[in-house]
C-alpha atoms as a PDB file:
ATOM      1  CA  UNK A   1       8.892  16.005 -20.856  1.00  0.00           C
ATOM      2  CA  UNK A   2       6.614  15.170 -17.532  1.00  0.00           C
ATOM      3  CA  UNK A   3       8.595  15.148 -14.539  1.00  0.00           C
ATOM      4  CA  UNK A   4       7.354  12.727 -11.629  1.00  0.00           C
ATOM      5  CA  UNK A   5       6.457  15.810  -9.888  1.00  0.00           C
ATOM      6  CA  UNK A   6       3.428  15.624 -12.248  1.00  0.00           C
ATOM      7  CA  UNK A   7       1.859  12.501 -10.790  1.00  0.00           C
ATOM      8  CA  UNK A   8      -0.235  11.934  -7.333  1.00  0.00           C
ATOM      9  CA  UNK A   9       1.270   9.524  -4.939  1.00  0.00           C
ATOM     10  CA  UNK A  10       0.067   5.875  -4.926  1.00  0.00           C
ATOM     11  CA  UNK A  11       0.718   3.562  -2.168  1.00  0.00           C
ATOM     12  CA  UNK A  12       0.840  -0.283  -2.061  1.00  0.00           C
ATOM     13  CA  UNK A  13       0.210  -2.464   0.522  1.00  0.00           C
ATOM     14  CA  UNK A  14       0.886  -6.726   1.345  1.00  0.00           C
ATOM     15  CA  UNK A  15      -0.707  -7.470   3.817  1.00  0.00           C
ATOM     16  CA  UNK A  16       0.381 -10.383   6.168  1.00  0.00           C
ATOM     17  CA  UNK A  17      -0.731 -11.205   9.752  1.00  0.00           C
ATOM     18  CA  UNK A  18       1.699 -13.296  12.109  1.00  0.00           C
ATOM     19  CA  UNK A  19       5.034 -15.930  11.152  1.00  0.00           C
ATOM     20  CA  UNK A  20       7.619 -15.496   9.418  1.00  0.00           C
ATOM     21  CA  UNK A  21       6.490 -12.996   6.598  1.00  0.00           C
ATOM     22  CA  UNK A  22       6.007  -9.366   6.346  1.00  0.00           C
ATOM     23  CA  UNK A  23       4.011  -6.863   5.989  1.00  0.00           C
ATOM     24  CA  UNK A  24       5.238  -3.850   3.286  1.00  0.00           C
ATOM     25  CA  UNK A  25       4.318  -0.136   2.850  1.00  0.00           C
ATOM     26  CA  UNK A  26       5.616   0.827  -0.058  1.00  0.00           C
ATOM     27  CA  UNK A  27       5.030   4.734  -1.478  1.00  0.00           C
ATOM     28  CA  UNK A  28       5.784   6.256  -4.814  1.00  0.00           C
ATOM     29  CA  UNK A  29       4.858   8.648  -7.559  1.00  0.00           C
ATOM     30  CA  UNK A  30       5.114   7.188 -10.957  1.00  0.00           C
ATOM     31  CA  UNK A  31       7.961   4.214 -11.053  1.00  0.00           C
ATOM     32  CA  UNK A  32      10.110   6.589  -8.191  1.00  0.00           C
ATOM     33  CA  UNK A  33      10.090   5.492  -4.798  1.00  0.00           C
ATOM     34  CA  UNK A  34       9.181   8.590  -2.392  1.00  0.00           C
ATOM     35  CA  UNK A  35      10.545   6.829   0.309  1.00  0.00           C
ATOM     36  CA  UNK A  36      12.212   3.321   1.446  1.00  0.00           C
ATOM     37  CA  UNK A  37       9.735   0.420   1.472  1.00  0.00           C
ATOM     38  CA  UNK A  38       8.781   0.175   5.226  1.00  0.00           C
ATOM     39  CA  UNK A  39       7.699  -3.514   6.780  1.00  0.00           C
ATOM     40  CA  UNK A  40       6.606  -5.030  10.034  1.00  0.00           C
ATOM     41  CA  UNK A  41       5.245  -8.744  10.733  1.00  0.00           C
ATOM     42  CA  UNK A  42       3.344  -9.927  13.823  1.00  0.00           C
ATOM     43  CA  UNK A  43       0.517  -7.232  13.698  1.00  0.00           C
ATOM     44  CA  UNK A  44      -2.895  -8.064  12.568  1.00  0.00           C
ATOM     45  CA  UNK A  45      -5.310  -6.686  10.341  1.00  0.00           C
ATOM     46  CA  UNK A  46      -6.308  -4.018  12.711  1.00  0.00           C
ATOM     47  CA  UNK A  47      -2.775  -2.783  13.550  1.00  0.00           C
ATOM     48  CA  UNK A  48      -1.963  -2.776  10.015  1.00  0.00           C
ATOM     49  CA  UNK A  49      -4.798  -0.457   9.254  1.00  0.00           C
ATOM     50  CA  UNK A  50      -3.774   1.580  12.354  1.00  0.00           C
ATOM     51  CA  UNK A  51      -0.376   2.115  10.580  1.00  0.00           C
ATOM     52  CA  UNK A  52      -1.158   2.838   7.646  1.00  0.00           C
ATOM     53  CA  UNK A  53      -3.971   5.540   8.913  1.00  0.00           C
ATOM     54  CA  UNK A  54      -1.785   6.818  10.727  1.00  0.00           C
ATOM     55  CA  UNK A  55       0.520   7.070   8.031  1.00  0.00           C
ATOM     56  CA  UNK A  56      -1.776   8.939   6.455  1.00  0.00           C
ATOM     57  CA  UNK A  57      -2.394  11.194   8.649  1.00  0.00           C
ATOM     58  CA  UNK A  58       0.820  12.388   9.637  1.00  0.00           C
ATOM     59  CA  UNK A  59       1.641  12.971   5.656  1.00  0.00           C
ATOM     60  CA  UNK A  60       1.253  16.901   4.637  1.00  0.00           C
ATOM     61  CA  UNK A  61      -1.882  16.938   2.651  1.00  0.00           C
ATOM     62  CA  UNK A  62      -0.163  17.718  -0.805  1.00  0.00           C
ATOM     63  CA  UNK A  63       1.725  14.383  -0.547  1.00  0.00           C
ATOM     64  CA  UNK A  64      -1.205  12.107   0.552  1.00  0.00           C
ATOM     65  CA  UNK A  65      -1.484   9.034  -2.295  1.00  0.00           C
ATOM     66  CA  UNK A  66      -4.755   9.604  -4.016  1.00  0.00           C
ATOM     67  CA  UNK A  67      -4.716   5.785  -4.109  1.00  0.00           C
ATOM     68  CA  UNK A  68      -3.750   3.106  -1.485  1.00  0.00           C
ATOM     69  CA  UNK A  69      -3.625  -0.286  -3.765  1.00  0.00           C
ATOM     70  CA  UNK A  70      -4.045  -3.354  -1.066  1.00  0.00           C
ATOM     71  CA  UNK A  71      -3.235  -6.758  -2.472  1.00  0.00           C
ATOM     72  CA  UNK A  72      -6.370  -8.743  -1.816  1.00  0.00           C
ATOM     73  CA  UNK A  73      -4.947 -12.341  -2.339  1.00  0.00           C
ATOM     74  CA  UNK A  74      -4.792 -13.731   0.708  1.00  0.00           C
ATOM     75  CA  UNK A  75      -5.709 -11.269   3.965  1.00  0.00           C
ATOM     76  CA  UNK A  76      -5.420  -7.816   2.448  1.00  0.00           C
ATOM     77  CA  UNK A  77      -9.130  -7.694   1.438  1.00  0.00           C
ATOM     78  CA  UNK A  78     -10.596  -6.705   5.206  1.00  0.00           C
ATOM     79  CA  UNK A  79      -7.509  -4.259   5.275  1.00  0.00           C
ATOM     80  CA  UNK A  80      -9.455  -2.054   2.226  1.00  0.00           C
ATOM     81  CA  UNK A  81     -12.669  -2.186   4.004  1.00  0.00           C
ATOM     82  CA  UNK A  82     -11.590  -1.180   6.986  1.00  0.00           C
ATOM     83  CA  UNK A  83      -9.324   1.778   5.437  1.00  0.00           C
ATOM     84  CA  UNK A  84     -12.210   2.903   2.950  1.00  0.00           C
ATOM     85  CA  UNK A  85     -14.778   2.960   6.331  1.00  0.00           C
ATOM     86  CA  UNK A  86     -11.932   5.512   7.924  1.00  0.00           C
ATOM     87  CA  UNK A  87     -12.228   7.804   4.377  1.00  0.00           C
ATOM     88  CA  UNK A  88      -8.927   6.717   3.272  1.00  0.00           C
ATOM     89  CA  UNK A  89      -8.585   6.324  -0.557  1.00  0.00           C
ATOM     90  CA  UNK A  90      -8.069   2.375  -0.533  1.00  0.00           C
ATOM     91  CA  UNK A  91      -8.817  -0.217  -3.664  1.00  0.00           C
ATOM     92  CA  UNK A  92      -7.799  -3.817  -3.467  1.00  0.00           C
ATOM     93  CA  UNK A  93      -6.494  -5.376  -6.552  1.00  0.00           C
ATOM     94  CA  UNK A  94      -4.663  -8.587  -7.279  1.00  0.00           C
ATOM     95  CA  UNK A  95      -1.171  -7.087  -7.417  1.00  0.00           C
ATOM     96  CA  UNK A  96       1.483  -9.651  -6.847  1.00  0.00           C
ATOM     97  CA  UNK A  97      -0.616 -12.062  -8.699  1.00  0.00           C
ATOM     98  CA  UNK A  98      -0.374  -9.611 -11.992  1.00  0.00           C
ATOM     99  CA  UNK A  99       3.634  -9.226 -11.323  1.00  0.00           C
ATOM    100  CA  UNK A 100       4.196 -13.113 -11.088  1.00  0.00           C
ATOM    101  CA  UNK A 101       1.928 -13.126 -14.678  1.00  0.00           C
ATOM    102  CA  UNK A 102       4.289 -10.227 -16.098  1.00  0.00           C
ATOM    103  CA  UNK A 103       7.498 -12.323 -14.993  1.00  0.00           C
ATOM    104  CA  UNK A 104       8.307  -9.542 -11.904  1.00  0.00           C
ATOM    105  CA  UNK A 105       7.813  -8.592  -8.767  1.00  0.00           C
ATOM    106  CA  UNK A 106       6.299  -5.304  -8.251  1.00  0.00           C
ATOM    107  CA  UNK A 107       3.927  -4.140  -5.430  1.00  0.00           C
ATOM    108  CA  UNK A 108       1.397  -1.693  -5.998  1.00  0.00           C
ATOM    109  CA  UNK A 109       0.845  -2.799  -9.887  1.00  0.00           C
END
């Protein structure tokens, strides 16, 4: 049996910039949520990268995410730029668009 304990942290990011929507930080290992899903709206790109940097930072080394999975549709794909150019481990991918496809909702795919 592997426990969760067994896999690295991922995190997932949507980003959005100003009205009505939000944008999420969501962390887990495997399919278990380290944490609740955290979300803000009204910052742009720059803040958002701020956050999560800072985030990152302020997480003890062993639980850092050796991934931070950035949905690209839309606004997210400056946020992975501009968190791979500070070192941080960040890939875009088309999450939401491969939940909606799989009949779910998931972030960080």
């Amino acid at each position: 049996m592997v426990t969760s304990q067994a896999y690295f942290p991922v995190w997932g990011v949507d980003v959005t910039r100003f009205g009505d929507d939000r944008t999420a930080l969501c962390k887990r290992r495997s399919n278990a949520l380290l944490e609740p899903i955290t979300s803000w709206h009204g910052a742009d790109t720059m803040e958002t990268c701020g956050r999560v940097a800072k985030e990152y930072e302020q997480t003890d080394e062993d639980d850092r995410p050796t991934k931070i999975l950035v949905d690209v549709i839309g606004l997210g794909a400056g946020v992975v730029d501009r968190l791979k150019e500070l070192g941080l481990p960040a890939r875009g991918g088309e999450c939401c668009r491969v939940g909606l496809k799989r009949g779910i909702r998931e972030i960080a795919g």
